[in-house]
PDB file of N, CA and C in Angstrom:
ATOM      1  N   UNK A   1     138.010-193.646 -50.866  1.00  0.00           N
ATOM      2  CA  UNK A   1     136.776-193.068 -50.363  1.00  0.00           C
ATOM      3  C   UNK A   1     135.732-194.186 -50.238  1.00  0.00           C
ATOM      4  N   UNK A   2     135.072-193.842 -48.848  1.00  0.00           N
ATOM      5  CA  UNK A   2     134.162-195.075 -48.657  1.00  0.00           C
ATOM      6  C   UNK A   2     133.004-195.034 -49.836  1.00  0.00           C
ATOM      7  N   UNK A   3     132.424-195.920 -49.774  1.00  0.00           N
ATOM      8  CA  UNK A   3     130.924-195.929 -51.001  1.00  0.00           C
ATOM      9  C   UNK A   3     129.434-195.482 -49.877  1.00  0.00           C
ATOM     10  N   UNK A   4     128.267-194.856 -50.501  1.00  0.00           N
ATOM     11  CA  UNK A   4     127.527-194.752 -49.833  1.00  0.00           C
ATOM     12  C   UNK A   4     126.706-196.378 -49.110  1.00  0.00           C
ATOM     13  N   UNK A   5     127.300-197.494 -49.672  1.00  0.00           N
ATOM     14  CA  UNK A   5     126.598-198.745 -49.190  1.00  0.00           C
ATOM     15  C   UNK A   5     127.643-199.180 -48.181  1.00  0.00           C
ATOM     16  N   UNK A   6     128.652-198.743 -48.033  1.00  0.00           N
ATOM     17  CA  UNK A   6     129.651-199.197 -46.985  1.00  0.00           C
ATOM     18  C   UNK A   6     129.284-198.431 -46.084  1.00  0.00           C
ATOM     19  N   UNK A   7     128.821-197.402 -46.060  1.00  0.00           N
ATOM     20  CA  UNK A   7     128.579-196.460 -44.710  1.00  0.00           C
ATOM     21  C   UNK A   7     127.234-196.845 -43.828  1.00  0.00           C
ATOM     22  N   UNK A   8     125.892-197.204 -44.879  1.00  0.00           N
ATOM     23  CA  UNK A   8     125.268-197.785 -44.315  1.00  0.00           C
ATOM     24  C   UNK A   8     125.709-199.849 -43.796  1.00  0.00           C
ATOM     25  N   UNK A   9     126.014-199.961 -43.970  1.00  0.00           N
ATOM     26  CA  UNK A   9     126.693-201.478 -43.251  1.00  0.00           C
ATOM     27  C   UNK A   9     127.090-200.764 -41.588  1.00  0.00           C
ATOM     28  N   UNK A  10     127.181-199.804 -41.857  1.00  0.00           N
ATOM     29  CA  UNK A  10     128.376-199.692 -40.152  1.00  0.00           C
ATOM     30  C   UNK A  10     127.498-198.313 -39.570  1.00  0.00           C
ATOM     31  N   UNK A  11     126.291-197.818 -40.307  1.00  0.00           N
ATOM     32  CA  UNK A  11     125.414-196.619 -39.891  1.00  0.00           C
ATOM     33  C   UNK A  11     124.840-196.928 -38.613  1.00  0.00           C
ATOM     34  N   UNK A  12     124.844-196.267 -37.355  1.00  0.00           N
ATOM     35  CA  UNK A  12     123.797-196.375 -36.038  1.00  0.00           C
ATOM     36  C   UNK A  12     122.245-195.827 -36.696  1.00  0.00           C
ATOM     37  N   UNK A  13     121.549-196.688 -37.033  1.00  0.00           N
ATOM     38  CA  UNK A  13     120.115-196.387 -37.454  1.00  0.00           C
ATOM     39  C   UNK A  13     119.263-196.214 -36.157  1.00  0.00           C
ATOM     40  N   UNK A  14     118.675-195.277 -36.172  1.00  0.00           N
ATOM     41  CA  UNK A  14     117.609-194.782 -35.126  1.00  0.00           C
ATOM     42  C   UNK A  14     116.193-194.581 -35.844  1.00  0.00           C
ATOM     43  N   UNK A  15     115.023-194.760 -34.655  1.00  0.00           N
ATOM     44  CA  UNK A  15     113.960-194.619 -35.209  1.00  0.00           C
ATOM     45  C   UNK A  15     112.952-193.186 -35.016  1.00  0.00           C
ATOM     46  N   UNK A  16     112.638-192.881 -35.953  1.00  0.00           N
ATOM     47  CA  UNK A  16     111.458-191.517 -35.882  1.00  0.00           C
ATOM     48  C   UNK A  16     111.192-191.440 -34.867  1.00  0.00           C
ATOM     49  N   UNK A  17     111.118-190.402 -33.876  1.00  0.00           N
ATOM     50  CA  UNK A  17     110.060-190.230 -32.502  1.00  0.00           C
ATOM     51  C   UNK A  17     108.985-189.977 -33.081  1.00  0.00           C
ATOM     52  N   UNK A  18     108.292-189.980 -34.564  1.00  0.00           N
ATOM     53  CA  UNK A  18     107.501-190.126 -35.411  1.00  0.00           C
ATOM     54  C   UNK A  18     106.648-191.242 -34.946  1.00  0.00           C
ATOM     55  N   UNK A  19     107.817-192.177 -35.668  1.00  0.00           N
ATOM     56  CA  UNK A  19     107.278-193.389 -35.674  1.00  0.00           C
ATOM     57  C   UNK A  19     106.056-194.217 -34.472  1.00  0.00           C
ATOM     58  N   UNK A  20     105.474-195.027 -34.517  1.00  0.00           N
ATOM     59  CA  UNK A  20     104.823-195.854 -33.193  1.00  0.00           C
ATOM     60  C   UNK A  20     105.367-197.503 -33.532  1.00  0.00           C
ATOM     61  N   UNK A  21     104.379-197.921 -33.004  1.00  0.00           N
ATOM     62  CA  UNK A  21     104.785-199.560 -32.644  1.00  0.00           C
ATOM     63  C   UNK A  21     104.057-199.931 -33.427  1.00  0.00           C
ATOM     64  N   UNK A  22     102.771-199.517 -34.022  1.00  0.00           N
ATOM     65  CA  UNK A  22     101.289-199.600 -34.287  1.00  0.00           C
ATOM     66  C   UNK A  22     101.868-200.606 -36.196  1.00  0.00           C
ATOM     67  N   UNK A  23     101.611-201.969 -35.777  1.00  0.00           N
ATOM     68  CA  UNK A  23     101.858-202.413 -37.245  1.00  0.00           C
ATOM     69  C   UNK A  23     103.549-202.577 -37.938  1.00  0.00           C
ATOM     70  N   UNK A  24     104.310-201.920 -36.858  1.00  0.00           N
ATOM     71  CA  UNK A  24     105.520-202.079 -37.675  1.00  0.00           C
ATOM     72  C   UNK A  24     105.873-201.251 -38.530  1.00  0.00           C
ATOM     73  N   UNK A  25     104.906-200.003 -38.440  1.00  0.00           N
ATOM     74  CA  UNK A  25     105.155-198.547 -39.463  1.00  0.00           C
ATOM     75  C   UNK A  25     106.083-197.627 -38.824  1.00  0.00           C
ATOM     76  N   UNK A  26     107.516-197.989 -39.158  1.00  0.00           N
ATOM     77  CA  UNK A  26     108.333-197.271 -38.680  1.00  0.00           C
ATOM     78  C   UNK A  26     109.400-196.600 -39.640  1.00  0.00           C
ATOM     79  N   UNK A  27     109.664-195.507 -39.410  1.00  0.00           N
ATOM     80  CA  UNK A  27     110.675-195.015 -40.222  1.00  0.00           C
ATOM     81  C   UNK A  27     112.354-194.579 -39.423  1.00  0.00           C
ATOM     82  N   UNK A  28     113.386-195.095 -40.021  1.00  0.00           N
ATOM     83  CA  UNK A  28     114.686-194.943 -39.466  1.00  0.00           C
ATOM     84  C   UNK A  28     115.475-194.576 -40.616  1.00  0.00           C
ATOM     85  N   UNK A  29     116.035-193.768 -39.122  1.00  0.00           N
ATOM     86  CA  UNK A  29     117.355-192.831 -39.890  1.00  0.00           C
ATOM     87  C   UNK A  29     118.877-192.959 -39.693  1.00  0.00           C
ATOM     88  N   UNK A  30     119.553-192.462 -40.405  1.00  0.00           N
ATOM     89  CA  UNK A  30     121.156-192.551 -39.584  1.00  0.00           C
ATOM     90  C   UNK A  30     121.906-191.170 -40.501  1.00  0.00           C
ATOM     91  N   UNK A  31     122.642-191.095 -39.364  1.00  0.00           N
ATOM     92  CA  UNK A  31     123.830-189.896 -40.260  1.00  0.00           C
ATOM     93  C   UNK A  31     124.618-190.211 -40.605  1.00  0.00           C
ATOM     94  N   UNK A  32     125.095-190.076 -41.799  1.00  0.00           N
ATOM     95  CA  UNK A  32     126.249-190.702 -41.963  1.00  0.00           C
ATOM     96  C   UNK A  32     127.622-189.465 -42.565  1.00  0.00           C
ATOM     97  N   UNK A  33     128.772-190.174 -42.620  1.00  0.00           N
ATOM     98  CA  UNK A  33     129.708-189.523 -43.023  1.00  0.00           C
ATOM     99  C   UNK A  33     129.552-187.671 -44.049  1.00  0.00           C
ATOM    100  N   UNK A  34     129.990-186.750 -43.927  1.00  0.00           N
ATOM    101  CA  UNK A  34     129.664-185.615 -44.582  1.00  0.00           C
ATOM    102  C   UNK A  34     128.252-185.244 -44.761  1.00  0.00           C
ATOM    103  N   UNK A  35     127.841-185.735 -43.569  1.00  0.00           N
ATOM    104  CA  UNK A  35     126.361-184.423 -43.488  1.00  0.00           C
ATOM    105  C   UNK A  35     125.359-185.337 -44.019  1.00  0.00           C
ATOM    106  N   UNK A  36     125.499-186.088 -44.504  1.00  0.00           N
ATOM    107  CA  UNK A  36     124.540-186.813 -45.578  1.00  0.00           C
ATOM    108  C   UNK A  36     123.466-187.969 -44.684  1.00  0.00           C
ATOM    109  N   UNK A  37     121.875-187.995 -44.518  1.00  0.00           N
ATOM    110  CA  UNK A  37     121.242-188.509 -44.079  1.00  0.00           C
ATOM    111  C   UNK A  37     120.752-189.910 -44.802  1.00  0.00           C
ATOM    112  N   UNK A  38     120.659-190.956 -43.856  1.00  0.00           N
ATOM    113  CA  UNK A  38     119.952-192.342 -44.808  1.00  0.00           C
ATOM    114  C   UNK A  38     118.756-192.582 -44.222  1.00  0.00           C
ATOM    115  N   UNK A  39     118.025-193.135 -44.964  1.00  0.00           N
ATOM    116  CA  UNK A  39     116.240-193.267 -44.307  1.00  0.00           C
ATOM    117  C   UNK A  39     115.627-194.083 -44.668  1.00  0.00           C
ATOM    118  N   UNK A  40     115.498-195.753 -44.086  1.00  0.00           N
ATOM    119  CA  UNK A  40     114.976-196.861 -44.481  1.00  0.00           C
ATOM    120  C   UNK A  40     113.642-196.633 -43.838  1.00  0.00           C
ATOM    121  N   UNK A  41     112.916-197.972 -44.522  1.00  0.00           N
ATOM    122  CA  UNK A  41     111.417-198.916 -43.795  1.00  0.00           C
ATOM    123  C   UNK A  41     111.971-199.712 -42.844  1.00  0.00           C
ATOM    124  N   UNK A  42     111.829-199.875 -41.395  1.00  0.00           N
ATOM    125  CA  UNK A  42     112.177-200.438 -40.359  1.00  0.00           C
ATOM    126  C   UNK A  42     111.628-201.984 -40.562  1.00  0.00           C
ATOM    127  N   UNK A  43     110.869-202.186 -41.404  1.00  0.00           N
ATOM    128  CA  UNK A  43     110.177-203.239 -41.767  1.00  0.00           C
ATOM    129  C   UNK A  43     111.236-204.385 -42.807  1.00  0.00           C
ATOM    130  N   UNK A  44     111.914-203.507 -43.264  1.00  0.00           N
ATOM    131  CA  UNK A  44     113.103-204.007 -44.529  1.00  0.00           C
ATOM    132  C   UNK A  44     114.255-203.590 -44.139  1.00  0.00           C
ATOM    133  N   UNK A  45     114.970-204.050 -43.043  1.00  0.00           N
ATOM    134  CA  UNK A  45     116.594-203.160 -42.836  1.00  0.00           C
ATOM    135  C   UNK A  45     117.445-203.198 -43.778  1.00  0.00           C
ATOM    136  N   UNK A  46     117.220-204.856 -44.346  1.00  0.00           N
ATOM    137  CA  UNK A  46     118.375-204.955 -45.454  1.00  0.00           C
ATOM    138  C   UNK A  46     118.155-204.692 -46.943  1.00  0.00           C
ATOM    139  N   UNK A  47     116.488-203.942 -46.877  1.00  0.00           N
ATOM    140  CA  UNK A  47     116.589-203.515 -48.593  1.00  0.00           C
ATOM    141  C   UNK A  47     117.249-202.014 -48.304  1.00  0.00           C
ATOM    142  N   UNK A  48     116.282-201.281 -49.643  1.00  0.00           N
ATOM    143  CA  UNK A  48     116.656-199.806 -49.767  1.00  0.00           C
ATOM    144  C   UNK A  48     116.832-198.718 -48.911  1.00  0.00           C
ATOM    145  N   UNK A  49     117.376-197.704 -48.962  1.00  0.00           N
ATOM    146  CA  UNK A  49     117.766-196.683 -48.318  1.00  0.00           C
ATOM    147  C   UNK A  49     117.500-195.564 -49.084  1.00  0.00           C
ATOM    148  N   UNK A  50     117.313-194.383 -48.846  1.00  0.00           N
ATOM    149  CA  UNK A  50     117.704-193.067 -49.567  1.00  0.00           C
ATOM    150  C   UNK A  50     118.301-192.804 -48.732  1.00  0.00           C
ATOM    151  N   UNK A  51     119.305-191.681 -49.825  1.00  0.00           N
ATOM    152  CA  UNK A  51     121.030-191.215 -49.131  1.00  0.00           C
ATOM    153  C   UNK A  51     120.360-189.589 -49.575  1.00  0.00           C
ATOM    154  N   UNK A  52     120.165-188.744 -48.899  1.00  0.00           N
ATOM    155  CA  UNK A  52     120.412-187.759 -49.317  1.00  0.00           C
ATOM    156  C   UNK A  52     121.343-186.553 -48.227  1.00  0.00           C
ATOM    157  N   UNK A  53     121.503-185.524 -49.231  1.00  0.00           N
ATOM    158  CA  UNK A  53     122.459-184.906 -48.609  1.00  0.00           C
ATOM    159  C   UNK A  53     122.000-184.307 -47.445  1.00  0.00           C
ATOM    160  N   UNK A  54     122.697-183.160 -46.880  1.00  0.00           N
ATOM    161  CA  UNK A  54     122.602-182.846 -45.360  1.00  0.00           C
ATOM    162  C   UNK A  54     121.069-181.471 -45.759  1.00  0.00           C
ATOM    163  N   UNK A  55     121.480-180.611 -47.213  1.00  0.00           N
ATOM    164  CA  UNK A  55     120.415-179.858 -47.418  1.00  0.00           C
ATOM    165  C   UNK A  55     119.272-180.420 -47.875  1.00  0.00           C
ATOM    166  N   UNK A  56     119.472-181.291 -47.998  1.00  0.00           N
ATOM    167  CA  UNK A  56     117.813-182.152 -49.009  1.00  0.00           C
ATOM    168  C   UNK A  56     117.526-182.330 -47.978  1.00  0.00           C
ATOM    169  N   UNK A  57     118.006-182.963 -47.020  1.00  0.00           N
ATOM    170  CA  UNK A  57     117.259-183.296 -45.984  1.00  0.00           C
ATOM    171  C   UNK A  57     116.278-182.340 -44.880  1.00  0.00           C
ATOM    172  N   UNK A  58     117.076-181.504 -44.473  1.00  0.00           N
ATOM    173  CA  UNK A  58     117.065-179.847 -43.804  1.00  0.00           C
ATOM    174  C   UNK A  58     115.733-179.606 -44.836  1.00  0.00           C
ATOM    175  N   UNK A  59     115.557-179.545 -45.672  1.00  0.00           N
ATOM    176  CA  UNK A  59     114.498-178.953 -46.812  1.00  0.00           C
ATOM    177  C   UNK A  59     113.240-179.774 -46.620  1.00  0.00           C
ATOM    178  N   UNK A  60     113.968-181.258 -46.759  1.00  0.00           N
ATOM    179  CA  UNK A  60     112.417-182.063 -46.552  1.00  0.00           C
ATOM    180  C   UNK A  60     111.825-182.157 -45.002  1.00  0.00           C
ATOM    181  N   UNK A  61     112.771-181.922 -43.656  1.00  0.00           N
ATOM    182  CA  UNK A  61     112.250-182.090 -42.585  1.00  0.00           C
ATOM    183  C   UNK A  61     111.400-180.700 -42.795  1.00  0.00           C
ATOM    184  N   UNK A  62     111.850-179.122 -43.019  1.00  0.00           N
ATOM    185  CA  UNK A  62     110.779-178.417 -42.809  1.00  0.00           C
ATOM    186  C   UNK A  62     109.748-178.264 -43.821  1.00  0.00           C
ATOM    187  N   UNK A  63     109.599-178.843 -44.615  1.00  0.00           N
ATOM    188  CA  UNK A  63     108.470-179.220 -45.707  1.00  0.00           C
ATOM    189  C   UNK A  63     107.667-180.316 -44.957  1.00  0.00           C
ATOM    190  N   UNK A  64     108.245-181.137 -44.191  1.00  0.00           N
ATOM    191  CA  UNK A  64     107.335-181.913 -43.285  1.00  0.00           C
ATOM    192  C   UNK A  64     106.321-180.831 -41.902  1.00  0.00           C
ATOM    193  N   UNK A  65     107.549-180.572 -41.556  1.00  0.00           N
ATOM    194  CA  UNK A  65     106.889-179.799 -40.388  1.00  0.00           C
ATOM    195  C   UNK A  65     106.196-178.198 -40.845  1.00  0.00           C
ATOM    196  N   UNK A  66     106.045-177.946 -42.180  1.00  0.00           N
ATOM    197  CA  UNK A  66     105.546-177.139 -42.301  1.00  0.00           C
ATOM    198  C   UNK A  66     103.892-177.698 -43.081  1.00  0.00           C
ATOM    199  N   UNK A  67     103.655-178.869 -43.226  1.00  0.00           N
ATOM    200  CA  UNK A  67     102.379-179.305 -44.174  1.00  0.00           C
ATOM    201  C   UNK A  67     102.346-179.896 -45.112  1.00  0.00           C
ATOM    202  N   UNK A  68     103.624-179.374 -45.930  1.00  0.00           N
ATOM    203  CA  UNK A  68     103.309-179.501 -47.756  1.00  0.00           C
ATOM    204  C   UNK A  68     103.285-180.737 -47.768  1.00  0.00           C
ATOM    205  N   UNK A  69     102.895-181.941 -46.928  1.00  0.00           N
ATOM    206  CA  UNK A  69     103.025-183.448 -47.496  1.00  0.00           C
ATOM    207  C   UNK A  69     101.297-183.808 -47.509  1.00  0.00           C
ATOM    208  N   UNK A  70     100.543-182.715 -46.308  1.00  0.00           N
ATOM    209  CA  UNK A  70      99.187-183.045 -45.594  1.00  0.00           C
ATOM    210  C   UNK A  70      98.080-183.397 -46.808  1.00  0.00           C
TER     211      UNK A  70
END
């Protein structure tokens, strides 16, 4: 079984339609293997990531789009 750091090595990272150009404040994502989302600083490709699963994620996009961050 792959490791979650092998999947990001070979992940297609895309950026937020969030995101702008403005400063380099960008946030990117990728899907990776079993549902599971990764989400770097576009600013740092090769540091950290969060890996979370396919429902954490689903949970935090509509917690975004619903306010609770405002």
């Amino acid at each position: 079984m792959a490791s979650p750091a092998d999947a990001l090595t070979s992940a297609d990272w895309f950026k937020s339609s969030y995101s702008n150009d403005d400063n380099g404040m960008c946030v990117e994502g990728a899907h990776l293997p079993g549902g599971t989302m990764a989400v770097r600083d576009s600013k740092n490709p090769h540091g950290p990531a969060f890996i979370l699963t396919g429902g954490a994620w689903n949970t935090f996009v509509h917690a975004l789009a619903d306010g609770e961050f405002s």
